[in-house]
N, C-alpha and C. Protein backbone atom coordinates (compact mmCIF):
# COMPACT_ATOMS: atom_id res chain seq x y z
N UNK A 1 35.15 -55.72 -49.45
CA UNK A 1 34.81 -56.50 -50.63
C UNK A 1 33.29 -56.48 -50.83
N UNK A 2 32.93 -55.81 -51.99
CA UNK A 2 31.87 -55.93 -52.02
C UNK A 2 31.40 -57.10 -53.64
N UNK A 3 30.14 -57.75 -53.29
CA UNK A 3 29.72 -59.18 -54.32
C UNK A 3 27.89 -58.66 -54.38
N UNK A 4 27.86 -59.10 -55.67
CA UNK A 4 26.26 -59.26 -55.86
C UNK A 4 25.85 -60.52 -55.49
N UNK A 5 24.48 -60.84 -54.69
CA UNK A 5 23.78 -61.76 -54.08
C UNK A 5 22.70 -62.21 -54.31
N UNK A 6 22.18 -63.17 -54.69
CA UNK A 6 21.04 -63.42 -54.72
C UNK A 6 19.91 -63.91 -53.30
N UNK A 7 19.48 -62.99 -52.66
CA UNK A 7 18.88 -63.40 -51.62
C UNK A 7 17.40 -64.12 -51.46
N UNK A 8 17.53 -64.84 -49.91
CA UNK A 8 16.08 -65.79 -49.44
C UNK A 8 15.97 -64.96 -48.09
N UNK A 9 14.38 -63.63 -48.44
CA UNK A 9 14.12 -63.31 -47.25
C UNK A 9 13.42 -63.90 -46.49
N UNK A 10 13.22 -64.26 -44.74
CA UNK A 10 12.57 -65.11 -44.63
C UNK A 10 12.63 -64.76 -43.26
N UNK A 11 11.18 -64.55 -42.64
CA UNK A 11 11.31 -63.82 -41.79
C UNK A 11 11.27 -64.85 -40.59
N UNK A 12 12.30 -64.57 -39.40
CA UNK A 12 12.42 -65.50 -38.13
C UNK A 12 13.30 -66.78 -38.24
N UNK A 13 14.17 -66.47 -39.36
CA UNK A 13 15.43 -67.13 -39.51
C UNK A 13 16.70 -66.22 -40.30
N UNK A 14 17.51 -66.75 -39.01
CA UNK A 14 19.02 -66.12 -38.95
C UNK A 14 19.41 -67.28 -39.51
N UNK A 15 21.02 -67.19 -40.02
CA UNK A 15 22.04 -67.92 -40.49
C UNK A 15 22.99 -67.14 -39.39
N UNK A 16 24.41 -68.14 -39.09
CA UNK A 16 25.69 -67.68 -38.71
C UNK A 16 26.91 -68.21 -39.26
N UNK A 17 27.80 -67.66 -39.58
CA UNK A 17 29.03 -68.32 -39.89
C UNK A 17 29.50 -69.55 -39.51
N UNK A 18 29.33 -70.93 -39.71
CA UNK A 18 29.92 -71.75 -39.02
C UNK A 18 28.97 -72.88 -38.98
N UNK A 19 27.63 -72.24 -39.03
CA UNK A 19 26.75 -73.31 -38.20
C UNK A 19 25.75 -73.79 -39.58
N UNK A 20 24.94 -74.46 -39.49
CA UNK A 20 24.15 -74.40 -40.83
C UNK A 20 22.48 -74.77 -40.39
N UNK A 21 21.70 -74.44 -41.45
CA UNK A 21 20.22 -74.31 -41.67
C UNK A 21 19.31 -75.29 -42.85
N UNK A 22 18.74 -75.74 -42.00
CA UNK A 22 18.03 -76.74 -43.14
C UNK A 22 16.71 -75.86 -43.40
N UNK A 23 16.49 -76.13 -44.88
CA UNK A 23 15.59 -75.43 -45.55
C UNK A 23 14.41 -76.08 -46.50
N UNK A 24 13.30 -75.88 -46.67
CA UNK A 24 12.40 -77.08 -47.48
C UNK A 24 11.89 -75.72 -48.26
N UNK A 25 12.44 -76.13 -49.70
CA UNK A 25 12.01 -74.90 -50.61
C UNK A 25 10.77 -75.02 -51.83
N UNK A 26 10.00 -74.07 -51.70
CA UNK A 26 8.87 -74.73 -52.03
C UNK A 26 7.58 -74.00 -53.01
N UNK A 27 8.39 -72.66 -52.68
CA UNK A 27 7.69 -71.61 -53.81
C UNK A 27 8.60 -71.43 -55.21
N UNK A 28 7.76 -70.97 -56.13
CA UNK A 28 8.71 -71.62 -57.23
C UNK A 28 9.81 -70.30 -57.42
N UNK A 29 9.24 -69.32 -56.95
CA UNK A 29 10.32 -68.30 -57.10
C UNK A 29 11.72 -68.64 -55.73
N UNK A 30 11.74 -69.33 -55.28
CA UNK A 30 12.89 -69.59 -54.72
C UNK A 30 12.90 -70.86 -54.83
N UNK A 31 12.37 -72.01 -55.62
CA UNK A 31 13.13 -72.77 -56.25
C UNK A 31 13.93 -72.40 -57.04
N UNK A 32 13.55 -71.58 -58.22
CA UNK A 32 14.37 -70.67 -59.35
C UNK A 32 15.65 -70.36 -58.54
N UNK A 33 15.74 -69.58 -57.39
CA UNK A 33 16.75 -69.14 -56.78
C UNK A 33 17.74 -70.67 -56.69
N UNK A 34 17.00 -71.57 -56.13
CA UNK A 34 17.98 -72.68 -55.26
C UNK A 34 18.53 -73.06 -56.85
N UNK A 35 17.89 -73.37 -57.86
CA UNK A 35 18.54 -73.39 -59.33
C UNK A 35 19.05 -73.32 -59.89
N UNK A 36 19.51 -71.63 -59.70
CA UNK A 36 20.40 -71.19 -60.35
C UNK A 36 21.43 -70.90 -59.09
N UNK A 37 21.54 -71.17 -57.90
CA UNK A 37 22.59 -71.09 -57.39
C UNK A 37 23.54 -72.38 -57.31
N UNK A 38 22.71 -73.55 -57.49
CA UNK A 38 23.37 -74.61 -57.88
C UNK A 38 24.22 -74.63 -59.20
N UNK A 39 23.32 -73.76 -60.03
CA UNK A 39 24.26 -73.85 -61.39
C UNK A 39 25.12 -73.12 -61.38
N UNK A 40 25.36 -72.16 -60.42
CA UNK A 40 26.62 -71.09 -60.48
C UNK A 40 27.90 -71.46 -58.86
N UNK A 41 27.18 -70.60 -58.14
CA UNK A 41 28.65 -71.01 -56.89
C UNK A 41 27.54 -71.73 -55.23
N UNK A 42 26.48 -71.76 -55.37
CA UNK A 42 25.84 -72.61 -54.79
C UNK A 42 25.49 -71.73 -53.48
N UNK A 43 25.97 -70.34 -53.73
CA UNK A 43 25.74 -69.28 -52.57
C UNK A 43 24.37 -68.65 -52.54
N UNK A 44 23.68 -68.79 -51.10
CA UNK A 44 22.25 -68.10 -51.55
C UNK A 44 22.54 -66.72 -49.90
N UNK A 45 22.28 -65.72 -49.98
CA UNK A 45 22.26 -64.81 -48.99
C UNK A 45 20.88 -64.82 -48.14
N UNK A 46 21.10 -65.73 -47.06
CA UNK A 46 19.79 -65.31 -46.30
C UNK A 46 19.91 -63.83 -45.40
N UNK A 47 18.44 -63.45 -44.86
CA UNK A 47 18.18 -62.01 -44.30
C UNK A 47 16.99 -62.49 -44.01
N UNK A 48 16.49 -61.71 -43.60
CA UNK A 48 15.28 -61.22 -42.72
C UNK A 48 14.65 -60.06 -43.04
N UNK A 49 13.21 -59.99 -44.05
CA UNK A 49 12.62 -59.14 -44.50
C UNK A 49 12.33 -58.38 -43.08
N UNK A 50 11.68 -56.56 -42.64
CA UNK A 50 11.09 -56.02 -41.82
C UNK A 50 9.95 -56.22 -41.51
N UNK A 51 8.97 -56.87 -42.63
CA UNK A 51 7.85 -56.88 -42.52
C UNK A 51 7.35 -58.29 -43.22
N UNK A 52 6.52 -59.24 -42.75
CA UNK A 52 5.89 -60.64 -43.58
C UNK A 52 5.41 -60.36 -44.65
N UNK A 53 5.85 -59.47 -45.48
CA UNK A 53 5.02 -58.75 -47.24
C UNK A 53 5.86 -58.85 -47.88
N UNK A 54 5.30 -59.65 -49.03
CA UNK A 54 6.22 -59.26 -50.50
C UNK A 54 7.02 -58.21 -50.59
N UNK A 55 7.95 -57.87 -51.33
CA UNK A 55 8.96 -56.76 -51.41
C UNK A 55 9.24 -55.89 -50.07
N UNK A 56 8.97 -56.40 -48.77
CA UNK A 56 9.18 -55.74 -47.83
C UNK A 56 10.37 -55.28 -47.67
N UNK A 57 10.57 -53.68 -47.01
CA UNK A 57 12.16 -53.66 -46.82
C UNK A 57 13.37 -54.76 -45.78
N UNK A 58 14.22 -55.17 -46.38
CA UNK A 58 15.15 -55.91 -45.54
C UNK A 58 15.92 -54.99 -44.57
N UNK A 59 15.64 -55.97 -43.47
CA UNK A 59 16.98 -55.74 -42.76
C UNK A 59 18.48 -55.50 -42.96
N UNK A 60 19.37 -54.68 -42.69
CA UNK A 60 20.68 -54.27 -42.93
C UNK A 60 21.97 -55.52 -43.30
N UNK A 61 21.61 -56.33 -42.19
CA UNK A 61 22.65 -57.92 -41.77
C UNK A 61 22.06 -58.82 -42.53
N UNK A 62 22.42 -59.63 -43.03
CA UNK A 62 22.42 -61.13 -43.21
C UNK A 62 23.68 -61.64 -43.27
N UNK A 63 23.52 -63.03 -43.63
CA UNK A 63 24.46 -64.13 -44.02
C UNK A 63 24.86 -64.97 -45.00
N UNK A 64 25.53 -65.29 -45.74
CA UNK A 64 25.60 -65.84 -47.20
C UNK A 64 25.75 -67.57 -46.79
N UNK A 65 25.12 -68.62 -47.12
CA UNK A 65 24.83 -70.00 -47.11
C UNK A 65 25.53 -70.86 -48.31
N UNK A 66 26.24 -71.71 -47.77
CA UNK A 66 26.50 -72.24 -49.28
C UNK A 66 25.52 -73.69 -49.10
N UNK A 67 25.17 -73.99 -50.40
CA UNK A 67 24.11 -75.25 -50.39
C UNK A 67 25.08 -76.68 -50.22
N UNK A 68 25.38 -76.95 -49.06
CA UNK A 68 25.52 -78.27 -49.11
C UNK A 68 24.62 -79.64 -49.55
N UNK A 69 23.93 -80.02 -48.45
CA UNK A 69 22.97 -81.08 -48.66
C UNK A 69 21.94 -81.02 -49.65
N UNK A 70 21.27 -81.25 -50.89
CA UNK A 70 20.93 -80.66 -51.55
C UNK A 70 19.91 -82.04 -51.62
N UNK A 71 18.45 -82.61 -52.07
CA UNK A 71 17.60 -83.47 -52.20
C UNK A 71 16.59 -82.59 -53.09
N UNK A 72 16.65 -83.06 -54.43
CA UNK A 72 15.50 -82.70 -55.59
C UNK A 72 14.50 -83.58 -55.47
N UNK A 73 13.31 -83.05 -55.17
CA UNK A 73 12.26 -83.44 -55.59
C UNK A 73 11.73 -83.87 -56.72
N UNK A 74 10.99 -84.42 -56.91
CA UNK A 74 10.50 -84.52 -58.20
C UNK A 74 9.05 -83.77 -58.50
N UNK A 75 9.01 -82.78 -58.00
CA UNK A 75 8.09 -82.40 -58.07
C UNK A 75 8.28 -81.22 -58.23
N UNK A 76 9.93 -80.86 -58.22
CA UNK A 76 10.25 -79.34 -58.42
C UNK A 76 10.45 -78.59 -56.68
N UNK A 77 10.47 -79.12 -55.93
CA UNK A 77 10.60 -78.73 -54.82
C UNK A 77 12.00 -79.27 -54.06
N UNK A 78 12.88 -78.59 -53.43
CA UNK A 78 14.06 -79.05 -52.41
C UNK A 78 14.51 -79.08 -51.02
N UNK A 79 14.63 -80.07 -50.57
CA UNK A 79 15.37 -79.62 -49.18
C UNK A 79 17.07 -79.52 -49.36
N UNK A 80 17.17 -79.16 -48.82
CA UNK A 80 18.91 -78.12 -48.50
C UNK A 80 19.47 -78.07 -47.10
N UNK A 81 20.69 -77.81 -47.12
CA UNK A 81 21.18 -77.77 -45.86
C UNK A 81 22.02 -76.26 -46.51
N UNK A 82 21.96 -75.21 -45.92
CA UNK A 82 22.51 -74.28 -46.04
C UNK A 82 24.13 -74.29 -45.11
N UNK A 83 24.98 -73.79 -45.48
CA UNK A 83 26.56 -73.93 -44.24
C UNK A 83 26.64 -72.86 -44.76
N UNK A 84 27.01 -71.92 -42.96
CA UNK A 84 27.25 -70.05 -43.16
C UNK A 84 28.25 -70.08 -43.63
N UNK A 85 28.81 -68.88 -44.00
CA UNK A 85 29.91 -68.72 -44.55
C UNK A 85 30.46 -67.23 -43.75
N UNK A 86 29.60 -66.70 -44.05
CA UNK A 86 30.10 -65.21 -43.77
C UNK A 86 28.84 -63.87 -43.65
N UNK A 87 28.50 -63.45 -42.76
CA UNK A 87 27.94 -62.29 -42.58
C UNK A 87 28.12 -61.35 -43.81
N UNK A 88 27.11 -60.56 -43.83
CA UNK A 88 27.43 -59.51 -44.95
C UNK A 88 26.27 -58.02 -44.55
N UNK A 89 26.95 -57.05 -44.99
CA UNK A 89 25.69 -55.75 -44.97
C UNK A 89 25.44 -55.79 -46.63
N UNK A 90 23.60 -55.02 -46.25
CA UNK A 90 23.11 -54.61 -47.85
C UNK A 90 23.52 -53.50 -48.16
N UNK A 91 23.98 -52.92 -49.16
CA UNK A 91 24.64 -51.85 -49.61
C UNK A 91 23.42 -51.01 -50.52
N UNK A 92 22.76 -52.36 -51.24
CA UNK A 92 21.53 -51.32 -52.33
C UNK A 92 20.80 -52.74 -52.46
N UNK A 93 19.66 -52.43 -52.74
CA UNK A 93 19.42 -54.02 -53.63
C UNK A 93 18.82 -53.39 -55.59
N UNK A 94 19.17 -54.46 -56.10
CA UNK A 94 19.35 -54.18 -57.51
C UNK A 94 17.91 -54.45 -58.43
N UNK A 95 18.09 -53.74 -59.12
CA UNK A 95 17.07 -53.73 -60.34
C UNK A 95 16.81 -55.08 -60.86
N UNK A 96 15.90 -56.38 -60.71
CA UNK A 96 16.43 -57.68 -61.67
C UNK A 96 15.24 -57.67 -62.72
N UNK A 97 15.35 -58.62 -63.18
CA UNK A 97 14.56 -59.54 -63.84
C UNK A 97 14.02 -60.67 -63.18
N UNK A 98 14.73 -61.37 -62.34
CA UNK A 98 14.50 -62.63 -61.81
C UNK A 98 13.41 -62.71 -60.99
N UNK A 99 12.87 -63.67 -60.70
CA UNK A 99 11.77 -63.84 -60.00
C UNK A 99 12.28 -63.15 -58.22
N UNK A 100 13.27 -63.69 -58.13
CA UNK A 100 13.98 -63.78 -56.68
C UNK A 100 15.20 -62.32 -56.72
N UNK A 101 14.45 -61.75 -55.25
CA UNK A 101 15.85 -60.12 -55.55
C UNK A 101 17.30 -60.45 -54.96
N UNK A 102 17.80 -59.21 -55.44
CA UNK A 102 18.99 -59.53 -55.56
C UNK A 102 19.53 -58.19 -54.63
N UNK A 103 20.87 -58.39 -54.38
CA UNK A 103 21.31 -57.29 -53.70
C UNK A 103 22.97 -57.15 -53.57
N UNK A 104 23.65 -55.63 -53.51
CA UNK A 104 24.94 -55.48 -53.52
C UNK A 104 25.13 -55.25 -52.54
N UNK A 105 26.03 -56.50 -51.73
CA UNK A 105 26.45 -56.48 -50.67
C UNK A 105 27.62 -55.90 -50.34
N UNK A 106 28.70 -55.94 -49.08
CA UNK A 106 29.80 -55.89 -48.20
C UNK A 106 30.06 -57.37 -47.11
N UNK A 107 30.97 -58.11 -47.54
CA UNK A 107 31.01 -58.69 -46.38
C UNK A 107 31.61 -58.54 -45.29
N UNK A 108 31.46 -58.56 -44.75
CA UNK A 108 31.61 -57.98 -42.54
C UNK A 108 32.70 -59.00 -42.57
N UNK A 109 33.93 -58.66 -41.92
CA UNK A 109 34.91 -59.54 -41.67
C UNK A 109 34.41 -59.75 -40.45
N UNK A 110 34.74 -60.76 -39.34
CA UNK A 110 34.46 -61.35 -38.41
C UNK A 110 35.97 -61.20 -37.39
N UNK A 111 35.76 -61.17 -36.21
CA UNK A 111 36.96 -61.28 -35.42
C UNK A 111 37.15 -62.60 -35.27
N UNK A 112 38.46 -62.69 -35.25
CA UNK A 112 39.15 -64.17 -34.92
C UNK A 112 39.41 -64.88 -33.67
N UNK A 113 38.73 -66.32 -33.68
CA UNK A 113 39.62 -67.22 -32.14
C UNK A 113 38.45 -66.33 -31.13
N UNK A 114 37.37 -65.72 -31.36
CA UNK A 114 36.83 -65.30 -30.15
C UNK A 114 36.74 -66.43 -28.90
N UNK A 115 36.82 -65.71 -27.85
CA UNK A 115 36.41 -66.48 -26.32
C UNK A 115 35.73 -66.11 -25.39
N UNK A 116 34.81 -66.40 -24.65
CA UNK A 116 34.22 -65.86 -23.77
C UNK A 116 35.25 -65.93 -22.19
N UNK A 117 35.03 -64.69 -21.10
CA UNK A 117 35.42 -65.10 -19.93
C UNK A 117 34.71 -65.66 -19.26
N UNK A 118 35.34 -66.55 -18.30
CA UNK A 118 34.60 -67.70 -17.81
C UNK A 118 33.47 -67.08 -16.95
N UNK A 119 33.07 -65.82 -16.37
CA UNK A 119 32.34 -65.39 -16.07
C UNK A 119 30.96 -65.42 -17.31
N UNK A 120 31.69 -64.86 -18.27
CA UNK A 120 30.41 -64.87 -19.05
C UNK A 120 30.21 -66.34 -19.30
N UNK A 121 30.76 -67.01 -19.69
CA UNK A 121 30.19 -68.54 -20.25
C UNK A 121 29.51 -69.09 -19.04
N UNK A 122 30.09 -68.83 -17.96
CA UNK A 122 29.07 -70.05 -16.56
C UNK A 122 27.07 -68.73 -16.41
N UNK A 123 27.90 -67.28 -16.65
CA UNK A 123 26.11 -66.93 -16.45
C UNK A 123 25.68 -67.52 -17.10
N UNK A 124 25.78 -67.49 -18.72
CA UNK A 124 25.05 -67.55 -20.14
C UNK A 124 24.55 -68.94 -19.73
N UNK A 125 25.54 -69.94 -19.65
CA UNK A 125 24.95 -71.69 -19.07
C UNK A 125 24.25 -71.45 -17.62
N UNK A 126 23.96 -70.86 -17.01
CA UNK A 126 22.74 -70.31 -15.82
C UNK A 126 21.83 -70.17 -16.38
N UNK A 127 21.66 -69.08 -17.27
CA UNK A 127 20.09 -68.83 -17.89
C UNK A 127 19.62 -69.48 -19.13
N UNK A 128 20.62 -70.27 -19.09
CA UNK A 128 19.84 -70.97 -20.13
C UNK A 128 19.38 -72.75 -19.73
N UNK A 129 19.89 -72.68 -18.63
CA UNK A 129 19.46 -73.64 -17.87
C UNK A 129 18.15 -73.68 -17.10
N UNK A 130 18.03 -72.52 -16.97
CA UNK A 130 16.83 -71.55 -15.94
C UNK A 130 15.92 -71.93 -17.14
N UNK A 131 16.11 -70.94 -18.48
CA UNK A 131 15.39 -70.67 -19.91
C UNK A 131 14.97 -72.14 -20.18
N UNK A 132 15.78 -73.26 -20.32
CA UNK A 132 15.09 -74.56 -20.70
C UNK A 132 13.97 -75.14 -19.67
N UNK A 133 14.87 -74.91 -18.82
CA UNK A 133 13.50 -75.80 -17.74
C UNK A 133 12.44 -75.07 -17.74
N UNK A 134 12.02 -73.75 -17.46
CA UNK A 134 11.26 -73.14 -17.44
C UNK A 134 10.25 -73.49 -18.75
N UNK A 135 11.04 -74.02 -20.05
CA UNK A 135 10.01 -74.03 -21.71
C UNK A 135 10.11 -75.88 -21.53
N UNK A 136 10.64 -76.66 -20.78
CA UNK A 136 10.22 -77.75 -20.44
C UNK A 136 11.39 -78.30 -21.65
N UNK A 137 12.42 -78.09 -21.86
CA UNK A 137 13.48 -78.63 -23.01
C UNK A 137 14.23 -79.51 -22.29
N UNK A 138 14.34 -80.57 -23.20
CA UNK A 138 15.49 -81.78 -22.80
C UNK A 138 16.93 -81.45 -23.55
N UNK A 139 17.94 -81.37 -22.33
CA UNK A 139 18.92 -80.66 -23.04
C UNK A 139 20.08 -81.53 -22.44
N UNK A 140 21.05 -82.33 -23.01
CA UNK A 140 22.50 -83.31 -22.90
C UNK A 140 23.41 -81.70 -22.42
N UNK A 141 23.47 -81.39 -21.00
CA UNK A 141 24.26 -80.32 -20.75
C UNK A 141 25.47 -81.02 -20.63
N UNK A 142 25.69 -81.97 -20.76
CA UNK A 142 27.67 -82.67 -20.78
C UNK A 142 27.62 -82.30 -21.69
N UNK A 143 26.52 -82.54 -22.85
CA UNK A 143 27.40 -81.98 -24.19
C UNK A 143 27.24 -80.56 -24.70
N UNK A 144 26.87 -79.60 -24.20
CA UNK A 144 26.71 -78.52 -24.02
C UNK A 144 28.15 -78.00 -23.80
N UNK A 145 28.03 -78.71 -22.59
CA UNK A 145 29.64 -77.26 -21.87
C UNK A 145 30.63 -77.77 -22.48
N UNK A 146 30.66 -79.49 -23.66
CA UNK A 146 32.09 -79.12 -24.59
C UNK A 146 32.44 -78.67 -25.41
N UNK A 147 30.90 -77.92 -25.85
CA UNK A 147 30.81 -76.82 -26.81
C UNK A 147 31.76 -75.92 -26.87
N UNK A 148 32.25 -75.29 -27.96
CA UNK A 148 33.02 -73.96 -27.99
C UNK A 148 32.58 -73.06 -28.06
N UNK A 149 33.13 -71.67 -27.17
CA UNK A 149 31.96 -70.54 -27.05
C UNK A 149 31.53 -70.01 -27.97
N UNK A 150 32.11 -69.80 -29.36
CA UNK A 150 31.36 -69.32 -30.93
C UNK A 150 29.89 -70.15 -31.35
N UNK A 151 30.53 -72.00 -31.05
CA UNK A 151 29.35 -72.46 -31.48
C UNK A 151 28.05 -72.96 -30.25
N UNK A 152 28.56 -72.32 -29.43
CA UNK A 152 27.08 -72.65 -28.24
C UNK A 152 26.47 -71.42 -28.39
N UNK A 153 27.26 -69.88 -28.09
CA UNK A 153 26.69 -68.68 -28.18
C UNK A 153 25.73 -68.55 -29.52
N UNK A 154 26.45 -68.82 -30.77
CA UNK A 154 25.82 -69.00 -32.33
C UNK A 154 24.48 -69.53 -32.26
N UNK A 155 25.16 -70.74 -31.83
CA UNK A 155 24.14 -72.25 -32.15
C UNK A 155 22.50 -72.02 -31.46
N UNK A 156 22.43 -71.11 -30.19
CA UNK A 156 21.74 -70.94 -29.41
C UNK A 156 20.54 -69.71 -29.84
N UNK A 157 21.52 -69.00 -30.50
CA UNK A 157 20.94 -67.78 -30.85
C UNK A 157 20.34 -67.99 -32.10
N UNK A 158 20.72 -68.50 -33.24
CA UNK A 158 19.99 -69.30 -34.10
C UNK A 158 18.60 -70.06 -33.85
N UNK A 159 18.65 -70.37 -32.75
CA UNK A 159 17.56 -71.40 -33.02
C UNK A 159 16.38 -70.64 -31.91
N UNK A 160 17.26 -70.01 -31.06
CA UNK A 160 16.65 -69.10 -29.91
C UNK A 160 14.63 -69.22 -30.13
N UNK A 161 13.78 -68.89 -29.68
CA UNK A 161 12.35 -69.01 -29.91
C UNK A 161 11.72 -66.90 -29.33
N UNK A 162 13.23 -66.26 -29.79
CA UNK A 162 12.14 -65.33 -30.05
C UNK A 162 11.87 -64.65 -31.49
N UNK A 163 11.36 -63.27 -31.28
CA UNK A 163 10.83 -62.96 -32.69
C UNK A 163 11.95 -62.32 -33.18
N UNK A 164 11.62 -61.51 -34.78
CA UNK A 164 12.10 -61.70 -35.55
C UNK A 164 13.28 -60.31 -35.18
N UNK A 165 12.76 -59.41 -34.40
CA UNK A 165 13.91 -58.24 -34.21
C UNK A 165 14.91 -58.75 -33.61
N UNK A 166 14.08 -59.58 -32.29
CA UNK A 166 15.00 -59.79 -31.27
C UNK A 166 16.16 -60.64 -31.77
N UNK A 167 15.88 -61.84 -32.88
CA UNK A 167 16.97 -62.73 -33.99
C UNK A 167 18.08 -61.69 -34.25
N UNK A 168 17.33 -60.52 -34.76
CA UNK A 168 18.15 -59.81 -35.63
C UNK A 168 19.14 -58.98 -35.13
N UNK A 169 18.60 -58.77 -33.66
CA UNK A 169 19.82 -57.78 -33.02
C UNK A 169 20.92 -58.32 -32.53
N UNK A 170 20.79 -60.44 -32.50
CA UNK A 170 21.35 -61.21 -31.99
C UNK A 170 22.46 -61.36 -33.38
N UNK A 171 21.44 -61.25 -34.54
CA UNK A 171 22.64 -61.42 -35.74
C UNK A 171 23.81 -60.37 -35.88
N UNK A 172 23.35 -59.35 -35.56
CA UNK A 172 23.91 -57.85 -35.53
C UNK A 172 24.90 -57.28 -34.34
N UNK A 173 24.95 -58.13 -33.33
CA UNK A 173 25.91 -58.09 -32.33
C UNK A 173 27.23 -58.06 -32.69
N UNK A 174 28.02 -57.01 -32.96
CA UNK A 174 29.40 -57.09 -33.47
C UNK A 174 30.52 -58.10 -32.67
N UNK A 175 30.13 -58.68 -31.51
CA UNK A 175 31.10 -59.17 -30.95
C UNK A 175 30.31 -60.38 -30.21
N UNK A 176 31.07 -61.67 -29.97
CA UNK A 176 30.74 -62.72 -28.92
C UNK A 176 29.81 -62.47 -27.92
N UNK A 177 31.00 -61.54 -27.40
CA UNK A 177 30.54 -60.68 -25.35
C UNK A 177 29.42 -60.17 -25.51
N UNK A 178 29.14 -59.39 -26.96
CA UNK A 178 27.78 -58.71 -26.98
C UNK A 178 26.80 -59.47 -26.71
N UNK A 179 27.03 -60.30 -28.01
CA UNK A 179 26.04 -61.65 -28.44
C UNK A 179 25.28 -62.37 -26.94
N UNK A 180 26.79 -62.77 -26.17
CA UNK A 180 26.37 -63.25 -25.18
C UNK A 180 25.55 -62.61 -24.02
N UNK A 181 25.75 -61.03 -24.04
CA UNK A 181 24.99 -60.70 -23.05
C UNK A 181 23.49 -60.06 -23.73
N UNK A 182 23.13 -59.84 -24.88
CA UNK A 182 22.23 -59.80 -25.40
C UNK A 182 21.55 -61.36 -25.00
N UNK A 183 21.79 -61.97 -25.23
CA UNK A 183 21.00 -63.74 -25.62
C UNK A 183 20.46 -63.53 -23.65
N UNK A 184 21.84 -62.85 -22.83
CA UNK A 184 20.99 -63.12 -21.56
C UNK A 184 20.17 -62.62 -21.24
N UNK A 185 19.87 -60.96 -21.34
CA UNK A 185 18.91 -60.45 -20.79
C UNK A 185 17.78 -60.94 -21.48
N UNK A 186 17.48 -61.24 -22.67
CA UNK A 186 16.47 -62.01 -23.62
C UNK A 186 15.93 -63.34 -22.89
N UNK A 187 16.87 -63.66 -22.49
CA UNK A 187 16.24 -65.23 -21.53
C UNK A 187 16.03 -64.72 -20.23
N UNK A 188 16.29 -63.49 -20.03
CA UNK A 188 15.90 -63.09 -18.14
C UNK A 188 14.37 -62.64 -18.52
N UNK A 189 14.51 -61.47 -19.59
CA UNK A 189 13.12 -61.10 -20.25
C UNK A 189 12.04 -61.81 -20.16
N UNK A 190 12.46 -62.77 -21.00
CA UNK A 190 11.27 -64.02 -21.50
C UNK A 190 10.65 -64.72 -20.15
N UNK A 191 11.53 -64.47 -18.88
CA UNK A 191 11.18 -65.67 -17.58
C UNK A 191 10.34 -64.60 -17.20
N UNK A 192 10.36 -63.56 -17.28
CA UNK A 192 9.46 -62.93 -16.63
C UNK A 192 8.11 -62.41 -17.31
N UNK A 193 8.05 -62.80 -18.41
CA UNK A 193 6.81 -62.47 -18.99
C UNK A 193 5.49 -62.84 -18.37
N UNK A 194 4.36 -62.86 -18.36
CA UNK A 194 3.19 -63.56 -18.33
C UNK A 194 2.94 -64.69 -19.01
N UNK A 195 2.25 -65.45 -18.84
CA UNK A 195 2.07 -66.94 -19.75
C UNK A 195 1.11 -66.21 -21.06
N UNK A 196 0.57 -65.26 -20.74
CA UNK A 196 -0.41 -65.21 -21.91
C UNK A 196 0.00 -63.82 -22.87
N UNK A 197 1.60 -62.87 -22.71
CA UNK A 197 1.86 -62.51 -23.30
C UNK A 197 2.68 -63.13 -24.40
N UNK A 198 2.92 -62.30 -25.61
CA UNK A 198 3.45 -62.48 -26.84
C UNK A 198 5.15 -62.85 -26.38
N UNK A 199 5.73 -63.34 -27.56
CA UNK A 199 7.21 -63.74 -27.02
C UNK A 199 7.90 -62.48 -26.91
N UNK A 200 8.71 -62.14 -26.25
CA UNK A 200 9.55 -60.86 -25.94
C UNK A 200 10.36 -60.17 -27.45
N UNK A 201 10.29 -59.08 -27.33
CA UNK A 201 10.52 -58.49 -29.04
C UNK A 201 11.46 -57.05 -28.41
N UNK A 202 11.88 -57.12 -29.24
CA UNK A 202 12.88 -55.62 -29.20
C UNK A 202 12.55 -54.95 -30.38
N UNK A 203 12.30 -53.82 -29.76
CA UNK A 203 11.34 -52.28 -30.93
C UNK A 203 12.93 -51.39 -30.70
């Protein structure tokens, strides 16, 4: 199935199916966007430009957001709560008019009921136990492990603190198991860095 999109590139934020993203919108060309997606089906496609430049080329993956939480400013500015919906690939992006580009997507069906084996779920909760203490994070691990493995693996990788490839190869993981063992070596990576190198990146 392929749909035309109106996308928010934005570099060092992922979306995932399931989980959602708060957003403070503030340039007027993606106010225009948040605008007119309110006035139509309330869907905005986030991605991840390649480069921090205007018209930079996008990345292949993103995710389509529907605007839940929605707070108008009066000043012309919004905060939002974005809820994923569904992964999608760029197919072309299109000729507009609009301030904000647009693009003809595919959406990526998703596998169903994924689970991790309990092998993988007790490493992944190892290094990320290792990964918090080490960045000094206060973390409710009771409520952690009643997490379900879509939304701890997701939830984690979303918010994860590296850069913008390394997000992206996490968005691009066709499967859980991947996801999950990508997110680990990334947190084994990161423990071993130097204090005064850059955050760990995948070229």
């Amino acid at each position: 199935m392929t749909r035309r999109l109106s996308i928010f590139p934005l570099p060092g934020a992922i979306l995932f199916p399931g989980l959602q993203l708060p957003l403070h919108i503030f340039e007027p060309r993606y106010r225009e966007l948040v605008g007119s997606a309110l006035a139509k089906d309330r869907l905005i496609g986030m991605i991840q430009p390649q480069r921090s430049s205007d018209g930079a080329p996008l990345y292949e993956i993103g995710c389509i957001g529907r605007i839940g939480d929605v707070e108008a400013l009066e000043d012309g500015r919004y905060n939002i709560v974005l809820e994923g919906e569904a992964r999608f690939r760029v197919l072309r992006e299109l000729d507009v008019t609009t301030a904000f580009r647009q693009v003809e997507a595919e959406l990526i069906e998703e596998p169903e009921n994924e689970v991790l084996a309990s092998v993988e779920r007790a490493g992944f909760e190892f290094e990320a136990k290792r990964f918090a203490a080490m960045q000094g994070y206060s973390v409710d691990w009771d409520s952690v492990e009643r997490l379900d493995d879509e939304t701890l693996i997701n939830g984690v990788a979303q918010i994860a603190p590296f850069d913008s490839a390394a997000k992206q190869a996490l968005l691009e993981a066709a499967t859980l198991s991947e996801r999950c063992e990508l997110m680990i070596q990334l947190m084994q990576f990161f423990a071993l860095r130097d204090d005064d190198d850059e955050i760990v990146t995948l070229q």
